[in-house]
Protein backbone atom coordinates (compact mmCIF):
# COMPACT_ATOMS: atom_id res chain seq x y z
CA UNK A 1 4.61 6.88 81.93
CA UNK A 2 2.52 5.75 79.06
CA UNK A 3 3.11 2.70 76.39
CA UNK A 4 3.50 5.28 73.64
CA UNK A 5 6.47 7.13 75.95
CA UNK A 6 8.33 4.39 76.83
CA UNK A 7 8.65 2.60 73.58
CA UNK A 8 9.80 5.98 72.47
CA UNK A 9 12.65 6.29 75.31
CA UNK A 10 13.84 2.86 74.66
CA UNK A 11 14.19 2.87 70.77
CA UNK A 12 16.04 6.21 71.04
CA UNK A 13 18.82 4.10 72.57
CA UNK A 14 21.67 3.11 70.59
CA UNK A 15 20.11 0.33 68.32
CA UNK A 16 20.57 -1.69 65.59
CA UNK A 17 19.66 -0.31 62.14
CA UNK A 18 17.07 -2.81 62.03
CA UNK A 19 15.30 -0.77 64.77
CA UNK A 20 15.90 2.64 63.47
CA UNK A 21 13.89 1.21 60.18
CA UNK A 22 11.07 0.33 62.47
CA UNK A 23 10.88 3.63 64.28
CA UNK A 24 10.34 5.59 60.70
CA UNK A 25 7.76 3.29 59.96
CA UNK A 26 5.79 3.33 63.27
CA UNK A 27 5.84 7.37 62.85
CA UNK A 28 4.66 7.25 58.99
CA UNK A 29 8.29 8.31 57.88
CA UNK A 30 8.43 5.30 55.40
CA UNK A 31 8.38 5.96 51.69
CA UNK A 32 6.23 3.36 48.87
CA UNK A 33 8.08 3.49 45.78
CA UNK A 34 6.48 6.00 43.34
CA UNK A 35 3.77 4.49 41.15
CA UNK A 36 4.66 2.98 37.84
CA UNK A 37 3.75 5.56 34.95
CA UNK A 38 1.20 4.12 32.75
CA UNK A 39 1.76 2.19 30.08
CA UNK A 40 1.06 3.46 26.62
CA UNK A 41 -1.92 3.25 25.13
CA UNK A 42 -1.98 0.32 23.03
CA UNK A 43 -3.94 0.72 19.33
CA UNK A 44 -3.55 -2.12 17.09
CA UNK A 45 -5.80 -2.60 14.17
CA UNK A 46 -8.76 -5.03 14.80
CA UNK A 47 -9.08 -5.96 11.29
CA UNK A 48 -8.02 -9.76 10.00
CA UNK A 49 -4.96 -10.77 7.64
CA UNK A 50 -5.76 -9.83 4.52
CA UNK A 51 -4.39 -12.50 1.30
CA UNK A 52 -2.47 -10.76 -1.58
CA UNK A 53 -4.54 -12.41 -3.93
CA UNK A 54 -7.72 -10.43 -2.35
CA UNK A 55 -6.01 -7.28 -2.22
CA UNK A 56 -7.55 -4.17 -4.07
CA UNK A 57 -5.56 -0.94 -3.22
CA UNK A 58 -6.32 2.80 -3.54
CA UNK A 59 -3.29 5.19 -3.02
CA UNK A 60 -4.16 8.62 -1.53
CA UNK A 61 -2.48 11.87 -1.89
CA UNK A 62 -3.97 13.31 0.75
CA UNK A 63 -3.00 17.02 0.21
CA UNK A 64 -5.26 16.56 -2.76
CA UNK A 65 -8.07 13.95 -2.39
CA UNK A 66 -10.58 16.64 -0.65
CA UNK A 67 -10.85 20.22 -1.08
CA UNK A 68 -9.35 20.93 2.72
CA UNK A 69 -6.14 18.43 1.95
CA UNK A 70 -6.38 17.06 5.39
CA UNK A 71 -7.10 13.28 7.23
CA UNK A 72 -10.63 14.80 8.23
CA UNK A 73 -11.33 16.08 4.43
CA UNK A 74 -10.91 12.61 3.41
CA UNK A 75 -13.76 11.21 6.19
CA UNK A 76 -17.00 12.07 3.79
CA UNK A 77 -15.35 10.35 1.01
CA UNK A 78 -14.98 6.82 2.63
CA UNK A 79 -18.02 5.09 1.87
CA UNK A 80 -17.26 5.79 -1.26
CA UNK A 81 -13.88 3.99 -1.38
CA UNK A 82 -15.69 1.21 -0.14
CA UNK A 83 -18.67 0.97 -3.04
CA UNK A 84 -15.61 1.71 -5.57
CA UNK A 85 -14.45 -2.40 -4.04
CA UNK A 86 -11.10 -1.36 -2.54
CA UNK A 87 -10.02 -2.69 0.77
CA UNK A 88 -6.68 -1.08 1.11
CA UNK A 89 -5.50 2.61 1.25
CA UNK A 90 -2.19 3.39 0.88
CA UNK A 91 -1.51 6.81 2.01
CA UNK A 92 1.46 8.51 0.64
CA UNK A 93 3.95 10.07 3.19
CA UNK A 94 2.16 11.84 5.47
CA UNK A 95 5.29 13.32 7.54
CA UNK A 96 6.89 16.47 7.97
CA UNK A 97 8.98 17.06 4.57
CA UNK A 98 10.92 18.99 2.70
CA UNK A 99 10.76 18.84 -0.84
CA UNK A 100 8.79 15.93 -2.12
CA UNK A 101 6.81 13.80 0.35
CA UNK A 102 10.07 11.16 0.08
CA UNK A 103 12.37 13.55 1.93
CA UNK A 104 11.07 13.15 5.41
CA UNK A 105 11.83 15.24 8.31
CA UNK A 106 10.68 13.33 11.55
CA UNK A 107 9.08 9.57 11.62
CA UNK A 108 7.13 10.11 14.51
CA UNK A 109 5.37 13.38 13.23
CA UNK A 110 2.48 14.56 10.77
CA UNK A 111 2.40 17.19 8.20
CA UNK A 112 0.61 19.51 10.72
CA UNK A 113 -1.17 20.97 7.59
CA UNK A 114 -3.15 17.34 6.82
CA UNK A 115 -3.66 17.68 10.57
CA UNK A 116 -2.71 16.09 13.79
CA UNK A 117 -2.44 12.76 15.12
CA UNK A 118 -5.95 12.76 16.60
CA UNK A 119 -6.71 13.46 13.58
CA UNK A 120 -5.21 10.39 11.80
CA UNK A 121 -6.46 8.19 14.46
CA UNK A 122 -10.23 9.18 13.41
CA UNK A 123 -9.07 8.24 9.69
CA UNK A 124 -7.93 5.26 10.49
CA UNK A 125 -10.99 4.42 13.01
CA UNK A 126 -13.60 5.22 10.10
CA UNK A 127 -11.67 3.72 7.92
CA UNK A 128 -11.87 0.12 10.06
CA UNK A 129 -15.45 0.63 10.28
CA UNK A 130 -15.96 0.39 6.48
CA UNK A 131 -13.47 -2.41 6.73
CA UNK A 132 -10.72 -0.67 4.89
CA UNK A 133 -7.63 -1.00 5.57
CA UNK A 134 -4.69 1.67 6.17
CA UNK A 135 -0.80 1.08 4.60
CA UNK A 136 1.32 4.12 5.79
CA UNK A 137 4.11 4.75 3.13
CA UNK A 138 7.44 4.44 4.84
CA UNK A 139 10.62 5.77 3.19
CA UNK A 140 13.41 3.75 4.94
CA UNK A 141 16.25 4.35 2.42
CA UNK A 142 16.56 8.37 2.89
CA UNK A 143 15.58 11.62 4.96
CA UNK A 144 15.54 14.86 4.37
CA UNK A 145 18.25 16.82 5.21
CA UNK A 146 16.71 18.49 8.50
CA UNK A 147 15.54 14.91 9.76
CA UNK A 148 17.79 15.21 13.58
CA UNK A 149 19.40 12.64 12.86
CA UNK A 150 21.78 14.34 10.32
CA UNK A 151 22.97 16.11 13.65
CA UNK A 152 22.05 13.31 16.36
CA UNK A 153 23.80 10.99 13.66
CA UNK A 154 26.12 11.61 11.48
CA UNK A 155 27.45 8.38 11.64
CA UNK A 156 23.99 6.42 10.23
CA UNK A 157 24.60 8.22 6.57
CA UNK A 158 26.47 7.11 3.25
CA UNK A 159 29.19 9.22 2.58
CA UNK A 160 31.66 9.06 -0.18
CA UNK A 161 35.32 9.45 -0.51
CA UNK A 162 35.48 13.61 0.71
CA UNK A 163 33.36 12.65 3.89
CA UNK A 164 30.22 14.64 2.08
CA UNK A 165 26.71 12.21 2.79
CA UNK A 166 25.84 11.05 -0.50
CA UNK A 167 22.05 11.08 -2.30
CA UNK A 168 20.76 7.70 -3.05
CA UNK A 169 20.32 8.91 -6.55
CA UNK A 170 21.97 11.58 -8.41
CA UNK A 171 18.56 13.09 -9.48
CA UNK A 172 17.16 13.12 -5.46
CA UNK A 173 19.29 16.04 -4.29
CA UNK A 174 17.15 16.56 -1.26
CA UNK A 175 17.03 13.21 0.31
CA UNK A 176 20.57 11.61 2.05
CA UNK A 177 21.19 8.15 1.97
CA UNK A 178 20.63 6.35 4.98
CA UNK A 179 23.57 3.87 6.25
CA UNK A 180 22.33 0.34 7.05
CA UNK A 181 25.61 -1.16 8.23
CA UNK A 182 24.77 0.30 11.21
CA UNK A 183 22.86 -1.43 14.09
CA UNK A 184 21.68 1.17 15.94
CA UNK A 185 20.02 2.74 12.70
CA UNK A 186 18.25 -0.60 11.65
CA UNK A 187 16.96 -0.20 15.54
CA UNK A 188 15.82 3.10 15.31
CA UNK A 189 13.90 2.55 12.09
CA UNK A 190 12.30 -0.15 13.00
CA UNK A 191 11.37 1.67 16.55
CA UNK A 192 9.48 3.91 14.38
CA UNK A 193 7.65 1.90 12.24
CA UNK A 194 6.79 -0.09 15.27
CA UNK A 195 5.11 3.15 16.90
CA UNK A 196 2.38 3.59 13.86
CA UNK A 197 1.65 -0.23 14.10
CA UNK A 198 0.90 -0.37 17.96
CA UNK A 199 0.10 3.17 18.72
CA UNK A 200 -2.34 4.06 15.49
CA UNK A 201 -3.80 1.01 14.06
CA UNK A 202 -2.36 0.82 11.03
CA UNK A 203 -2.47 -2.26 8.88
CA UNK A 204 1.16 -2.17 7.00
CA UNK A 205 3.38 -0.56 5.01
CA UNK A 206 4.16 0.01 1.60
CA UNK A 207 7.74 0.72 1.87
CA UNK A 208 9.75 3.15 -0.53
CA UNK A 209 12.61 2.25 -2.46
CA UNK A 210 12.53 -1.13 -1.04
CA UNK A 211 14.89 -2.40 -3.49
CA UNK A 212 17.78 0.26 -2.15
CA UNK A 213 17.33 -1.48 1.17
CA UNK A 214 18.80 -4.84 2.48
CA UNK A 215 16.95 -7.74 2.34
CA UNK A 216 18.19 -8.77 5.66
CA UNK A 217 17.01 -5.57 6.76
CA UNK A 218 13.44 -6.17 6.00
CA UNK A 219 13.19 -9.50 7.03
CA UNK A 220 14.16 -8.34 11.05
CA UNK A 221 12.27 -5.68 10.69
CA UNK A 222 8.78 -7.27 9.21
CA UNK A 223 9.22 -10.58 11.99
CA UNK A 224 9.24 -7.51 14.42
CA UNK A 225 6.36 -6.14 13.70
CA UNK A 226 4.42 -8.99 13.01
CA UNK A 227 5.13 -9.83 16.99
CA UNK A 228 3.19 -6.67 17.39
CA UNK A 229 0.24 -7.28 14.93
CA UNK A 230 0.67 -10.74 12.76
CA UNK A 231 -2.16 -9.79 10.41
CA UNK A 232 0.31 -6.70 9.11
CA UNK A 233 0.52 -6.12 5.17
CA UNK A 234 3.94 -5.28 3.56
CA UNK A 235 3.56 -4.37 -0.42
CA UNK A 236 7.66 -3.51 -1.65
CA UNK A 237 8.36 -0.67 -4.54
CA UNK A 238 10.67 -3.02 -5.86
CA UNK A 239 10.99 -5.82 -8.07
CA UNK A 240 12.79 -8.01 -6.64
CA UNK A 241 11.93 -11.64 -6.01
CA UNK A 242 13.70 -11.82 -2.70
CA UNK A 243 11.16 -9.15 -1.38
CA UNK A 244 8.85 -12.24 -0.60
CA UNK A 245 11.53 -14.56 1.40
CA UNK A 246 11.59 -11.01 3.56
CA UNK A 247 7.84 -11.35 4.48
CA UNK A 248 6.70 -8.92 1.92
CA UNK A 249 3.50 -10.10 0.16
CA UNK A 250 3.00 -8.18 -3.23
CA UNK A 251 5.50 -6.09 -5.16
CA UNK A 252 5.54 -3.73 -8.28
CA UNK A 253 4.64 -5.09 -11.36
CA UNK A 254 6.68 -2.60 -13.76
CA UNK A 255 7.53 -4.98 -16.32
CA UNK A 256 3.85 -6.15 -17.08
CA UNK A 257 3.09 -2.08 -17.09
CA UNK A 258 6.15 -1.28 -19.55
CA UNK A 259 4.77 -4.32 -21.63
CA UNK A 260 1.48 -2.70 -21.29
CA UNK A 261 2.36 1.02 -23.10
CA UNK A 262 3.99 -1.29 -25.78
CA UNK A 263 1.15 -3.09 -26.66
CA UNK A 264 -1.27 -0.41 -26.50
CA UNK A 265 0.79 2.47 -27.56
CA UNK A 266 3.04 1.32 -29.66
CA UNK A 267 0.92 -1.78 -31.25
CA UNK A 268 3.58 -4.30 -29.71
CA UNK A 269 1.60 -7.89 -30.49
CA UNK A 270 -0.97 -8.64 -27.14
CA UNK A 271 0.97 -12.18 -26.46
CA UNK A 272 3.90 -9.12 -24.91
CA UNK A 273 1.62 -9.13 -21.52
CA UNK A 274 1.74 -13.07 -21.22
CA UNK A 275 5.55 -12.86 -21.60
CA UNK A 276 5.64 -9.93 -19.03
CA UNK A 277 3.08 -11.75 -16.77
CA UNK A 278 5.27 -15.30 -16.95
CA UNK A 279 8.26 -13.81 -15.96
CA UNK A 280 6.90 -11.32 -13.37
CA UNK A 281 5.58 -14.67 -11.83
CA UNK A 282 9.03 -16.29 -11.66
CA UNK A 283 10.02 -17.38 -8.36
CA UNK A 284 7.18 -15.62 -6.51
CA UNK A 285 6.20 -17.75 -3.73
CA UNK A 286 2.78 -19.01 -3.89
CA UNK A 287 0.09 -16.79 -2.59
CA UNK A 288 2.32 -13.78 -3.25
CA UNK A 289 1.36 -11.65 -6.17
CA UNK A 290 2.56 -8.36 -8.15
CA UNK A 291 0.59 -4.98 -7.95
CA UNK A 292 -0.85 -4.06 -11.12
CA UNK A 293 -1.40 -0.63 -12.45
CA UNK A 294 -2.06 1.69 -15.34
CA UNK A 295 -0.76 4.91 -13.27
CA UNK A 296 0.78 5.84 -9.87
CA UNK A 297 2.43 9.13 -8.17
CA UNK A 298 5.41 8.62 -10.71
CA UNK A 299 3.59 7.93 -13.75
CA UNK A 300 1.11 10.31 -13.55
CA UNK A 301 3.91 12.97 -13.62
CA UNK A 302 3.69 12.14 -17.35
CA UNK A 303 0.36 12.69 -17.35
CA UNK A 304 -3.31 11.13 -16.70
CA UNK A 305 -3.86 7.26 -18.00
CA UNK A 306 -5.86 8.57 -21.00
CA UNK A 307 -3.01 11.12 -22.19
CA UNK A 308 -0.32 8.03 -21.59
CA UNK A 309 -2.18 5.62 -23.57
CA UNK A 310 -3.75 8.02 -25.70
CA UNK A 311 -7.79 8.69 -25.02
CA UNK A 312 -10.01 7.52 -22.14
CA UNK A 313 -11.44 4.44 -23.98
CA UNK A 314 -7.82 2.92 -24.57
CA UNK A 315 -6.85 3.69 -20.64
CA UNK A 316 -10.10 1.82 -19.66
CA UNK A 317 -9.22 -1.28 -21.63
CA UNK A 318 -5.78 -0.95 -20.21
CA UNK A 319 -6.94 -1.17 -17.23
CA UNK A 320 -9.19 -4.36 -17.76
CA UNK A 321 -5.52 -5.72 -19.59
CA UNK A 322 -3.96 -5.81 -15.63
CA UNK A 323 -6.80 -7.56 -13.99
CA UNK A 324 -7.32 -10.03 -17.21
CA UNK A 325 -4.11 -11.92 -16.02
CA UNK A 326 -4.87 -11.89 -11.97
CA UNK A 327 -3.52 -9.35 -9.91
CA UNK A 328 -3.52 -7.23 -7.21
CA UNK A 329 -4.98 -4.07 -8.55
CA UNK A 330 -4.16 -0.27 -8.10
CA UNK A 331 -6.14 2.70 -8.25
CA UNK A 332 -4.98 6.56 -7.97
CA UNK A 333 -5.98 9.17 -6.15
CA UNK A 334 -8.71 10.34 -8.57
CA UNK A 335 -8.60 7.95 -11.46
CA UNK A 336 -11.96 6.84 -10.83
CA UNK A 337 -12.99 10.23 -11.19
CA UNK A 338 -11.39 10.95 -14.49
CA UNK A 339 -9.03 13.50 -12.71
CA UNK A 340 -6.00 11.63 -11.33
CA UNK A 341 -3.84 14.55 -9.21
CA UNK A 342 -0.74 15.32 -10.77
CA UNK A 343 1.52 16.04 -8.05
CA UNK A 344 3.63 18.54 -10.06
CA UNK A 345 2.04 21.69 -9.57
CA UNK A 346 3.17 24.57 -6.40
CA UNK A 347 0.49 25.13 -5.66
CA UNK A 348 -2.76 22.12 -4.48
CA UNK A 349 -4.88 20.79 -7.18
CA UNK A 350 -8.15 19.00 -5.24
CA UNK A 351 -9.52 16.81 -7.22
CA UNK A 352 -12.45 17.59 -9.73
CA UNK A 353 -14.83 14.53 -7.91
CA UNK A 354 -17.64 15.63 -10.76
CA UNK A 355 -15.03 15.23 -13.81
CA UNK A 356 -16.31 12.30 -15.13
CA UNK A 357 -19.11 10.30 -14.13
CA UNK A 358 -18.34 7.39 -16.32
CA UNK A 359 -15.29 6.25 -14.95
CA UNK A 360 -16.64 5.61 -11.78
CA UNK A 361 -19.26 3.52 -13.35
CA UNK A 362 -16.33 1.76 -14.98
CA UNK A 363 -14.33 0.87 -12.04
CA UNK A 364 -17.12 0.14 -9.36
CA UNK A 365 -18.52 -1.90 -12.37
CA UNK A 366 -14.75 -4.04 -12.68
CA UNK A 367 -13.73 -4.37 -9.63
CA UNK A 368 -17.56 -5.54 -8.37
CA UNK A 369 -17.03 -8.45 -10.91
CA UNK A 370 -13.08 -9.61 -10.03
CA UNK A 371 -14.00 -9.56 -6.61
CA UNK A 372 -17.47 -11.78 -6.73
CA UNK A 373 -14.64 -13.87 -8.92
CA UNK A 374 -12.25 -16.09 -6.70
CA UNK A 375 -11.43 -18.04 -10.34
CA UNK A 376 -10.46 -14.26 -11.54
CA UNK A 377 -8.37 -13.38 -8.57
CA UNK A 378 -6.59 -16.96 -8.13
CA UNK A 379 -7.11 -19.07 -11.00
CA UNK A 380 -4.31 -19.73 -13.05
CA UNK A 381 -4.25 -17.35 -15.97
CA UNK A 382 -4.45 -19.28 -19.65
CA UNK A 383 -3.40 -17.11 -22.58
CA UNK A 384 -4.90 -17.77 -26.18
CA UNK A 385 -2.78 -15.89 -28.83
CA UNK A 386 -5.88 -15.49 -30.97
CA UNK A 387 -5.39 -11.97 -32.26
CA UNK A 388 -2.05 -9.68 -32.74
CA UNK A 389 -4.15 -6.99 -30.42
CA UNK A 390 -6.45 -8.82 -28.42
CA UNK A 391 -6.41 -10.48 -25.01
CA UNK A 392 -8.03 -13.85 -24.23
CA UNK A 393 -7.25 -15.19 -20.81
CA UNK A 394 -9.13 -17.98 -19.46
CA UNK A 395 -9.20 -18.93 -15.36
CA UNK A 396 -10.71 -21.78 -13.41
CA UNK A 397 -10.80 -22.42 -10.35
CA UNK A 398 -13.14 -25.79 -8.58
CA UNK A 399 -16.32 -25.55 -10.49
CA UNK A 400 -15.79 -21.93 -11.49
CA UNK A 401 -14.72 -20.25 -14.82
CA UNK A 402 -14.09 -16.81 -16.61
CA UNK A 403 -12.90 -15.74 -19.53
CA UNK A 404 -11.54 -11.86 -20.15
CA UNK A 405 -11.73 -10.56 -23.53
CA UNK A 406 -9.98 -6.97 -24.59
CA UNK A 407 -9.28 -5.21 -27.64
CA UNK A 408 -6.37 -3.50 -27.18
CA UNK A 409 -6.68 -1.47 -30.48
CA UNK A 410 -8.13 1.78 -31.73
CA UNK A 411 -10.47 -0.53 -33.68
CA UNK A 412 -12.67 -3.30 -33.90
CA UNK A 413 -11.70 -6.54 -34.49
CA UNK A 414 -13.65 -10.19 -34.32
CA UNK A 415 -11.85 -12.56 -31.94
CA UNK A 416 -11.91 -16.42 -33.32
CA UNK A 417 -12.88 -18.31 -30.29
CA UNK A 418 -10.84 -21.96 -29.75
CA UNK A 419 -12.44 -25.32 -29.06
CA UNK A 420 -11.49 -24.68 -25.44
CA UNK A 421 -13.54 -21.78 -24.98
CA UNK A 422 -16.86 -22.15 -27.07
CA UNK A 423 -19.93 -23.49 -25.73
CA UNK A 424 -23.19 -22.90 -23.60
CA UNK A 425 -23.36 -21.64 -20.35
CA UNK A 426 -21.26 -18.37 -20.92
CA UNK A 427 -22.89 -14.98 -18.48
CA UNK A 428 -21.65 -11.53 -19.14
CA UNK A 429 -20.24 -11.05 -15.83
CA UNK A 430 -20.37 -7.02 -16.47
CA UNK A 431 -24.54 -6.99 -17.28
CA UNK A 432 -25.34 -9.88 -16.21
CA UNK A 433 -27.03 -11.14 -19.67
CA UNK A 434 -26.65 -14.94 -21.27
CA UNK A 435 -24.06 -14.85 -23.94
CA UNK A 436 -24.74 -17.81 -25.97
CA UNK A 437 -22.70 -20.23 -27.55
CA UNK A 438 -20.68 -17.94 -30.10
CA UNK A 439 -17.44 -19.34 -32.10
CA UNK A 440 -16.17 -15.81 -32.24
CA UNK A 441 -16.17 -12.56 -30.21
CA UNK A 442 -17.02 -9.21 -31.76
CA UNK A 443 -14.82 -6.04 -29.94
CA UNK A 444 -15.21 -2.49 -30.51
CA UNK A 445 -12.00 -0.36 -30.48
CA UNK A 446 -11.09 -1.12 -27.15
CA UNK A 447 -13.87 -2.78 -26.18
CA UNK A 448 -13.54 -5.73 -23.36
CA UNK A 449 -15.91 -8.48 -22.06
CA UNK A 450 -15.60 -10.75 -19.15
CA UNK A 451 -17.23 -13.96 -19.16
CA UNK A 452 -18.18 -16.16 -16.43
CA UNK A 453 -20.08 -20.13 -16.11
């Protein structure tokens, strides 16, 4: 009788269970447990923090910005982002909608016609490469009516007294309002958001309607994903001071741009954007700021900057007006082309690139100078009231100082300069050519110098 038999004919005996477990694994019969499926890819932007005060943003309508309307359209038109002197894209909701791109249909999903994840994930590669970074806009306050959770959840939606969910506003008849006394919603969103930070590199949100949405929301939500990515940007559409305390760094700055059509359009006096500057400023934390613009998705509605403040000469020193007092500045998709996309026709508009050469000479031109400029970007702003329609705003910061002139009227005027401001050493930031030591400044109709020594 061999070994092999005999162990056999004994451990076939009645025997402890101990035993039994040893037969099955002397005869292969045990089991491992299945592997562990992999974990997910991990993708988190390798780009650093950025500061508010450094921040130059370009928003993209991306149905529009190339003539395909898709993430790989907007690839040959990068590197020239980056000359323009942004370092920030915001991308307008790319999701599934219906309706406008606010009324979302699925968080997790692209607008298969800009095209498909992959496809976003090259974006936002080449976009790193050129060290620009990517905001995803994130509507938090609303869906769309065929998002699944109107059927997975009725219970995460505003409703009024007849049990019928409610729009956040009476004019947005097809978004619903989203329900945030409800903890497994605030999860959920936040779950999502989370998804685009560590699965596609993105580099923060600018977040929809963020005044419609509770602070104490936000301020879970952004300590959550910093965890994920600390270097994360959050700008608010909101005005709101209390935006900041939630981790937001930069918010709208409507009241300096509604100060802005009076002054230029209406002939309000200029010392209207230092008011609307002080109080925009107002409890805002240090190091937090307020985006400045001349147009957006909304405003353009209305029509292109030079139909809103009536020609192309009075937009430009409009423009020059929002960076005079130190902001974070916004450019549209287009507006450095001459041919901002208007967003209210059926039917896609691409934009005319060719329109007008000029304008991107203007912008690359500005936005080279206030970002060589620390004084321009963080210096405290000093307003001289020296003429009803002109700006004079001084900043210095160490060793460093500029001045920004603009005529903010349809013709030209001689700007007194004070004690303060006159002397030797002044450079024409913009051409680079000595200045001189002149008591007073002549502007054309809406002509605009900046100053540095």
């Amino acid at each position: 009788m061999n070994h092999r038999f005999r162990l056999l004919t004994w451990l076939l005996r009645p025997q402890p269970l101990l035993y039994l477990l040893l037969l099955g694994c002397l005869w292969g019969s045990c089991k491992h447990n299945p592997p562990e499926p992999p974990a997910p890819e991990v993708n988190i932007s390798p780009l650093p923090a950025l500061a508010a005060r450094d921040a130059v943003l370009y928003e993209v309508f991306v149905p529009d910005f190339s003539a395909a309307g898709t993430f790989d359209g907007m690839l040959p038109r990068l590197d020239s982002l980056q000359k323009l002197g942004v370092n920030t894209l915001w991308l307008m909701p790319l999701h599934p909608t219906h309706g406008s791109p606010y009324a979302v249909d699925a968080y997790a999903a692209v607008n298969r016609e800009l095209g498909d994840l992959a496809a976003f994930d090259r974006l936002v590669a080449a976009a790193h490469q050129r060290g620009l970074r990517v905001l995803l806009d994130w509507v938090a306050n609303h869906t769309s009516y065929y998002h699944p959770w109107i059927q997975q959840h009725p219970d995460w939606y505003t409703r009024d007294a007849s049990g019928q969910i409610v729009h956040p506003n009476p004019q947005w008849t097809d978004v619903a309002d989203l329900n945030y006394s409800r903890p497994e919603l605030r999860q959920a969103m936040t779950a999502a958001m989370k998804t685009w930070v560590t699965g596609h590199a993105i580099d923060g949100f600018r977040c929809d309607a963020a005044d419609l949405v509770p602070d104490d929301y936000w301020q879970a939500a952004i300590a959550e994903l910093r965890q994920a990515n600390p270097n994360l940007f959050f700008l608010a559409e909101g005005s709101q001071t209390s935006h900041y305390a939630a981790g937001f760094q930069l918010t709208f700055g409507w009241n300096f741009y509604n100060a802005l059509q009076r002054v230029v359009i209406n002939q309000a006096p200029a010392a209207a954007l230092a008011a609307a500057h002080s109080t925009e400023l107002q409890n805002v934390p240090a190091g937090s700021y307020r985006l400045r613009f001349t147009t957006n998705h909304d405003e353009v509605q209305a029509g292109a900057p030079a139909a809103r403040f009536g020609s192309e000469a009075a937009a430009r020193a409009a423009y020059v007006a929002t960076l005079a007092f130190g902001a974070a500045p916004l450019i549209y998709n287009g507006q450095e082309a001459g041919d901002p996309a208007q967003l209210n026709s059926p039917s896609r508009t691409p934009i005319r690139w060719s329109n007008d050469p000029t304008a991107g000479t203007f912008y690359r031109g500005l936005l080279a100078v206030y970002n060589a400029q620390p004084a321009l970007r963080s210096g405290p702003a000093e307003y001289f009231d020296q003429a009803p329609g002109a700006v004079v705003v001084r900043h210095r910061l160490g060793a460093q100082e500029v001045l920004v002139l603009v005529n903010l009227r349809n013709s030209a005027v001689s700007v007194p300069l004070p004690a303060a401001l006159q002397g030797a050493g002044w450079t024409n930031a913009l051409t680079k050519t000595a200045v001189g030591s002149p008591a007073a400044v002549p502007l054309a109709a809406y002509g605009y110098a900046v100053w540095q020594r």
